[in-house]
Protein backbone atom coordinates (compact mmCIF):
# COMPACT_ATOMS: atom_id res chain seq x y z
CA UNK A 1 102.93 81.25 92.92
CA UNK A 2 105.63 79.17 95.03
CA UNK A 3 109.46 80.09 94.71
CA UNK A 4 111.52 77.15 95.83
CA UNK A 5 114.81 76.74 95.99
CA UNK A 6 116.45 80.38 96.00
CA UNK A 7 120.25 81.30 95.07
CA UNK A 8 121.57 84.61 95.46
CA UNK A 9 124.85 86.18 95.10
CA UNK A 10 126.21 89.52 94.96
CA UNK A 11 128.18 91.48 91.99
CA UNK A 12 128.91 94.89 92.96
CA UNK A 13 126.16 96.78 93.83
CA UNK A 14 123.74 94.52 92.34
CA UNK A 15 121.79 91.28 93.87
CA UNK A 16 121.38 88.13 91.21
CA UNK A 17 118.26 86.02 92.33
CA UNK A 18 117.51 82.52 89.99
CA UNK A 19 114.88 80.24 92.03
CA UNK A 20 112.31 77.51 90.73
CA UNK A 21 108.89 78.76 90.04
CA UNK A 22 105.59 77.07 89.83
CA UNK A 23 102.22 79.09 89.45
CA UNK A 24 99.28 77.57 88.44
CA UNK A 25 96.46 79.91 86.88
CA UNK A 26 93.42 78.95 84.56
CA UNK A 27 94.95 79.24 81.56
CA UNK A 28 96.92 76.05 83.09
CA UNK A 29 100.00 75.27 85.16
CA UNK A 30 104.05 76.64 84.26
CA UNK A 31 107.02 75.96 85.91
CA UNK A 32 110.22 76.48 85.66
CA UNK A 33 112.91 78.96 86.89
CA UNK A 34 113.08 82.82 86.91
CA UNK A 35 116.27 84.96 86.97
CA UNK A 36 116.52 88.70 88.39
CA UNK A 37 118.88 91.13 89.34
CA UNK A 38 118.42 94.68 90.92
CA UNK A 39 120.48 97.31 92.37
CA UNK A 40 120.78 97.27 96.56
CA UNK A 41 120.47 100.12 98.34
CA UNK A 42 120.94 100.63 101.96
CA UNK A 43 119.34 103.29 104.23
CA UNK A 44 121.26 104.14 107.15
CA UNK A 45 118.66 106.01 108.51
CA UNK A 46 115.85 103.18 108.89
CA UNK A 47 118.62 100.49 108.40
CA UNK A 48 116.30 99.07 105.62
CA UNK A 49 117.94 97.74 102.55
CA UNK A 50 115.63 98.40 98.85
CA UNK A 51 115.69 96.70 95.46
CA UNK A 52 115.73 99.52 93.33
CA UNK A 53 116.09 98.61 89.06
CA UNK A 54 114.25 95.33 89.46
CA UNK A 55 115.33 93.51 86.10
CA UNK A 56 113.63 90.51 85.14
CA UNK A 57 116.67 89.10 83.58
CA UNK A 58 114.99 85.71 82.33
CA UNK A 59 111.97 83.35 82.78
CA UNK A 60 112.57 79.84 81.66
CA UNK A 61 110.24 76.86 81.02
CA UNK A 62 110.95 73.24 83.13
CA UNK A 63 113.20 72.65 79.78
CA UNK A 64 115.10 75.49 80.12
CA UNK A 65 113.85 77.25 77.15
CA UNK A 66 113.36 80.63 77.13
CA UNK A 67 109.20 81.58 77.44
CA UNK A 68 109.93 86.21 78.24
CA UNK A 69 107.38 86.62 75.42
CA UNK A 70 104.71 84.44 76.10
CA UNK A 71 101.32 84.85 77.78
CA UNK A 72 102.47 83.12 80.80
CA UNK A 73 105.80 84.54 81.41
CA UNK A 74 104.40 87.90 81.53
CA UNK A 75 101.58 86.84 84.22
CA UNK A 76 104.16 85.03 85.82
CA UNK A 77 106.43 88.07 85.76
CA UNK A 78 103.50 90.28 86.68
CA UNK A 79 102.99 87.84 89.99
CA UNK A 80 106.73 88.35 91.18
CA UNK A 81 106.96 91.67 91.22
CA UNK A 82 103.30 91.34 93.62
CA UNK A 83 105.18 89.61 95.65
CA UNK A 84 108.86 90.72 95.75
């Protein structure tokens, strides 16, 4: 999986994420663009920061429609939280 073209910004305490996605498995190829927020949470101590309440807000097709139920949306949701 390949995440290209990352924009973040910051609402309160929480981090929104949208990037382009491509993963290609054998049941074929997707693309498209993923959205996710999450809760930041700095440790003073270790002066690490966490993503804590990882949301997958959205997972969208290279149309922009809408594929959070399908086959490959939840592989492809299953793959970014590997990675992230």
């Amino acid at each position: 999986m390949d995440l290209k073209s990352p924009v973040m910004s910051f609402a309160g305490d929480r981090l929104y994420f949208t990037a382009d996605y491509d993963v290609s498995l054998l049941a074929g190829k997707s693309e498209g663009k993923v959205f996710l927020n999450s809760q930041v949470k700095f440790d003073p101590k270790t002066n690490k920061v966490y993503l804590v309440d990882l949301d997958v807000t959205k997972v969208t097709d290279e149309k922009g429609n809408k594929i959070d139920d399908s086959v490959m949306a939840k592989i492809t949701e299953k793959r970014l939280f590997q990675i992230i």
